[in-house]
C-alpha atoms as a PDB file:
ATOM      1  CA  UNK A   1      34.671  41.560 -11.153  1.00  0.00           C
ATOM      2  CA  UNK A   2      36.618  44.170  -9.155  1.00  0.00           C
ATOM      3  CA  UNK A   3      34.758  47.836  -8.219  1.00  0.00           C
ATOM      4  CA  UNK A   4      36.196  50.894  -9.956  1.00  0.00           C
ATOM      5  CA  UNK A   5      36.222  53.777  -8.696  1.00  0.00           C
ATOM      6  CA  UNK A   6      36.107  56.888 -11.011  1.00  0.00           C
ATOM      7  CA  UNK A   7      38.450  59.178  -9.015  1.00  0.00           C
ATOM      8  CA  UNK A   8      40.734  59.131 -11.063  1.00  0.00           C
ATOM      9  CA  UNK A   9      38.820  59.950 -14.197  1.00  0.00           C
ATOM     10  CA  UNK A  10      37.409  62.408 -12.034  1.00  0.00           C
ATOM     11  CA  UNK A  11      40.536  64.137 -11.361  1.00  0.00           C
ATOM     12  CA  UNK A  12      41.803  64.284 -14.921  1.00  0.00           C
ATOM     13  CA  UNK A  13      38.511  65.641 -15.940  1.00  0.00           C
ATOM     14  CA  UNK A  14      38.451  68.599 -13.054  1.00  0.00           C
ATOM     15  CA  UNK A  15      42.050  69.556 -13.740  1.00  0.00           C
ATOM     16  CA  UNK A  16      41.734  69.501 -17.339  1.00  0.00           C
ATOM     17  CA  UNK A  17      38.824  71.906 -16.936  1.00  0.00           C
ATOM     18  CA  UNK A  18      41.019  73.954 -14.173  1.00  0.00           C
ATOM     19  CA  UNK A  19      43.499  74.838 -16.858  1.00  0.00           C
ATOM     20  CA  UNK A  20      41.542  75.733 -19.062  1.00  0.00           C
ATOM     21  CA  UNK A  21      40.267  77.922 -16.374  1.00  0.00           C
ATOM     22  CA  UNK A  22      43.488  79.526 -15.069  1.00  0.00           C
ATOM     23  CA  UNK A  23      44.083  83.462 -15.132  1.00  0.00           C
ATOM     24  CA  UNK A  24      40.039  83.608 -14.740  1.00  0.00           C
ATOM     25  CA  UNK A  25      38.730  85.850 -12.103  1.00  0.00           C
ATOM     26  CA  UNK A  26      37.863  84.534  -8.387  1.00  0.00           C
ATOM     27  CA  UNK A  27      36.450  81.376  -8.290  1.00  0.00           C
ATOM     28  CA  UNK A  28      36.039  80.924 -11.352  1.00  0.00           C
ATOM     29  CA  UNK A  29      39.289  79.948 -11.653  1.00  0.00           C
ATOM     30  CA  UNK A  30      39.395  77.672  -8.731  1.00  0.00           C
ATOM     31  CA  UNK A  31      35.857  75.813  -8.043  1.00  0.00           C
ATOM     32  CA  UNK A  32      35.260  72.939 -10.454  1.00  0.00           C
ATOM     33  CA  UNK A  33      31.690  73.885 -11.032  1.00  0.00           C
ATOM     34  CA  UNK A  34      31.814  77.625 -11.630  1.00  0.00           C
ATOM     35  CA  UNK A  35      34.990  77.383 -13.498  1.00  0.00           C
ATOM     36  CA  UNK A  36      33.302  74.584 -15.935  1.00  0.00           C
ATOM     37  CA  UNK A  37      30.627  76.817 -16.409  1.00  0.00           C
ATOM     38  CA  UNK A  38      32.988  79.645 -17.092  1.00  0.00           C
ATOM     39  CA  UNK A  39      35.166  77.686 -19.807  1.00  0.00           C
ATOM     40  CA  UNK A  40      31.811  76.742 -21.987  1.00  0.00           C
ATOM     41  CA  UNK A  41      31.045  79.806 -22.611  1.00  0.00           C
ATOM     42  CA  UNK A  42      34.566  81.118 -23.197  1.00  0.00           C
ATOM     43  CA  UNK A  43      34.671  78.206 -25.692  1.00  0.00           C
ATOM     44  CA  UNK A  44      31.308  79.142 -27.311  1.00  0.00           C
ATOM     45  CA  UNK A  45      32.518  82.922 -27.265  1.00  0.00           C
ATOM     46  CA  UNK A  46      35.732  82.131 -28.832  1.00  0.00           C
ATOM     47  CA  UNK A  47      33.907  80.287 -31.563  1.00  0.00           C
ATOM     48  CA  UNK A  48      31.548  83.054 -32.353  1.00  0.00           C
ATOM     49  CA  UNK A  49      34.715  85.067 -32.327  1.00  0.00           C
ATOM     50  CA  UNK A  50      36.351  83.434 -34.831  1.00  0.00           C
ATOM     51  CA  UNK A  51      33.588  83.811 -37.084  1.00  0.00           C
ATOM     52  CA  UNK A  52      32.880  87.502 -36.354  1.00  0.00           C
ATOM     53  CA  UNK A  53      36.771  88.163 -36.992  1.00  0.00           C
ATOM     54  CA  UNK A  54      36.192  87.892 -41.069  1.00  0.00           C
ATOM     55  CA  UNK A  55      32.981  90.097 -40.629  1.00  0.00           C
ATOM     56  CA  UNK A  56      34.729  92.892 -38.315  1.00  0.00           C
ATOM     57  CA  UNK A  57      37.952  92.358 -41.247  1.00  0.00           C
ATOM     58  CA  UNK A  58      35.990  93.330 -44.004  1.00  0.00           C
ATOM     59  CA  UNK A  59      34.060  96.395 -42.391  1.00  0.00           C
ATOM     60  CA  UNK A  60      37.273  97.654 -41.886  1.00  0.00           C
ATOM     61  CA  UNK A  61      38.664  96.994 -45.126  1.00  0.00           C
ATOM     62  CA  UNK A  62      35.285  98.470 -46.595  1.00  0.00           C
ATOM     63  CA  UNK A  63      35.642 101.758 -44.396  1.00  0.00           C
ATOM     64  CA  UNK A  64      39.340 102.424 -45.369  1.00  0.00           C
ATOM     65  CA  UNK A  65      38.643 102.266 -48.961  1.00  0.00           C
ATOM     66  CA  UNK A  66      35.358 104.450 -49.011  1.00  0.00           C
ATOM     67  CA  UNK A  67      37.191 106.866 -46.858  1.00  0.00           C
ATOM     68  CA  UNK A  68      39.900 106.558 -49.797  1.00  0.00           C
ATOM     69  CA  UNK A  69      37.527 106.877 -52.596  1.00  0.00           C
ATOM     70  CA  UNK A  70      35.526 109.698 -50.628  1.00  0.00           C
ATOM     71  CA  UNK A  71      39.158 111.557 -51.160  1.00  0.00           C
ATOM     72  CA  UNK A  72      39.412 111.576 -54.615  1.00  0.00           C
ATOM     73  CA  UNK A  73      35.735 112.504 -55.376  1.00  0.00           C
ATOM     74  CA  UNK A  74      34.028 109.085 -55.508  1.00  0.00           C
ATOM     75  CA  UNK A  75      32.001 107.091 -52.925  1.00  0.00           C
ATOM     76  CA  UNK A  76      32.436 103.448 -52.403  1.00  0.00           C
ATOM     77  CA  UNK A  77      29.628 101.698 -54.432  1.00  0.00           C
ATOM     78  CA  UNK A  78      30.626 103.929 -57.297  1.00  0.00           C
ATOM     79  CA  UNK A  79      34.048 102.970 -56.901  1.00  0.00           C
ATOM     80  CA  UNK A  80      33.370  99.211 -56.500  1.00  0.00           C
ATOM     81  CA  UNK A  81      30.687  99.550 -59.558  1.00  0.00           C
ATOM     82  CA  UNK A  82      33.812 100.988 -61.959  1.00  0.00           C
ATOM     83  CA  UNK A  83      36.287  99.078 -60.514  1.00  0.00           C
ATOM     84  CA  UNK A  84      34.370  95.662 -61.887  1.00  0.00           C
ATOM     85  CA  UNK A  85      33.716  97.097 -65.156  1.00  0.00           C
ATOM     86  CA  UNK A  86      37.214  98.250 -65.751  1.00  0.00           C
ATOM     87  CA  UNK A  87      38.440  94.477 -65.050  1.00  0.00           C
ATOM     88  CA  UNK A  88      40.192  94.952 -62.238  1.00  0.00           C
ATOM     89  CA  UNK A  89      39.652  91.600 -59.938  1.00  0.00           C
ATOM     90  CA  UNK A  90      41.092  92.837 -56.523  1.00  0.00           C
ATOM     91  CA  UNK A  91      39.900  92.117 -53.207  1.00  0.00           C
ATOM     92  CA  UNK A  92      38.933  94.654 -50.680  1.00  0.00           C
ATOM     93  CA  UNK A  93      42.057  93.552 -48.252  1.00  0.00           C
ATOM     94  CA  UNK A  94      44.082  94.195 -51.508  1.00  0.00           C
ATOM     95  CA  UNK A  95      42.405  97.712 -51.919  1.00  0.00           C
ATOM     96  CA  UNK A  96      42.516  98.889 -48.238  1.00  0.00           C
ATOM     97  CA  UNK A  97      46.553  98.291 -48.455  1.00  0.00           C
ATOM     98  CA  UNK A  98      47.049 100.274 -51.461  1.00  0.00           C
ATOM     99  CA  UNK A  99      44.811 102.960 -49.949  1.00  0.00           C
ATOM    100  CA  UNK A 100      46.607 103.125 -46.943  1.00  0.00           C
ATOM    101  CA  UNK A 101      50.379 102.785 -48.304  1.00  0.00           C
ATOM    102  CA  UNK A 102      50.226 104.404 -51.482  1.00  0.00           C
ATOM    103  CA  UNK A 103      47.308 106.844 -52.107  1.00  0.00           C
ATOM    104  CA  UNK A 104      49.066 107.611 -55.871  1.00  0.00           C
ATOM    105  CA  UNK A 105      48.261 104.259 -57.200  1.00  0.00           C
ATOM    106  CA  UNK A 106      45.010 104.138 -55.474  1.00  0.00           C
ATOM    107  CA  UNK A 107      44.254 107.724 -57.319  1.00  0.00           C
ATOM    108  CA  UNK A 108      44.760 105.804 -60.519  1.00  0.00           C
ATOM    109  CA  UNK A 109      42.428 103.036 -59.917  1.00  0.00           C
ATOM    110  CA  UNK A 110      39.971 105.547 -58.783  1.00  0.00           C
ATOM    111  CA  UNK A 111      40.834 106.939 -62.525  1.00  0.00           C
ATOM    112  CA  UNK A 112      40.455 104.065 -63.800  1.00  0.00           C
ATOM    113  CA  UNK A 113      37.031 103.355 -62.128  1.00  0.00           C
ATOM    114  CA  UNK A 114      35.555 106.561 -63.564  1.00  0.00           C
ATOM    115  CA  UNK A 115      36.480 106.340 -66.691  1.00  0.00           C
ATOM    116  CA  UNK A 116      34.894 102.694 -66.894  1.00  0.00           C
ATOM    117  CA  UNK A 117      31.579 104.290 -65.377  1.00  0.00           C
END
């Protein structure tokens, strides 16, 4: 049976990793091992981020309404509270947008959430 040698597989592997790698700072960029080392945890950060994007979404979301609510006399769990007991299935991304582009109609849900308190 004939020898193989890996080089090849070798290669592939080292400039696969390398791409990944490119636009990283110093060697990191260009030395197999250091830019290896680099990409796992860019990969492993970039997984966590995609997670943490939803949480970061819907503290934002949460803050935009309160500061809403806190406008027309109401604060957030008091708003949220009324909001469920007047029927009104929305979800917070929903809410932030209407508080944002038009504070009128957001006035009348907070109306509306008082009035089912």
């Amino acid at each position: 049976m004939a020898r193989v040698k890996g080089a090849l597989n070798t290669r592939k592997k080292h400039k696969k990793i390398l791409k990944l790698a490119k636009g990283f700072r110093g060697a990191e960029s260009k030395q197999y091992r250091t830019a290896n080392q680099a990409v796992m945890r860019s990969m492993q950060n970039a997984y966590v981020g995609r997670k943490r994007r939803k949480r970061d979404f819907r503290r934002l979301w949460i803050a935009r309404i309160s500061a809403a609510a806190k406008l027309n006399g109401m604060n957030y769990s008091t708003f949220m509270d009324g909001i469920k007991k007047a029927g009104i299935e929305m979800n917070r991304k929903m809410l932030s947008e209407i508080a944002i582009a038009d504070p009128a109609a957001f006035s009348e849900l907070v109306d509306k959430a008082k009035s089912a308190r």
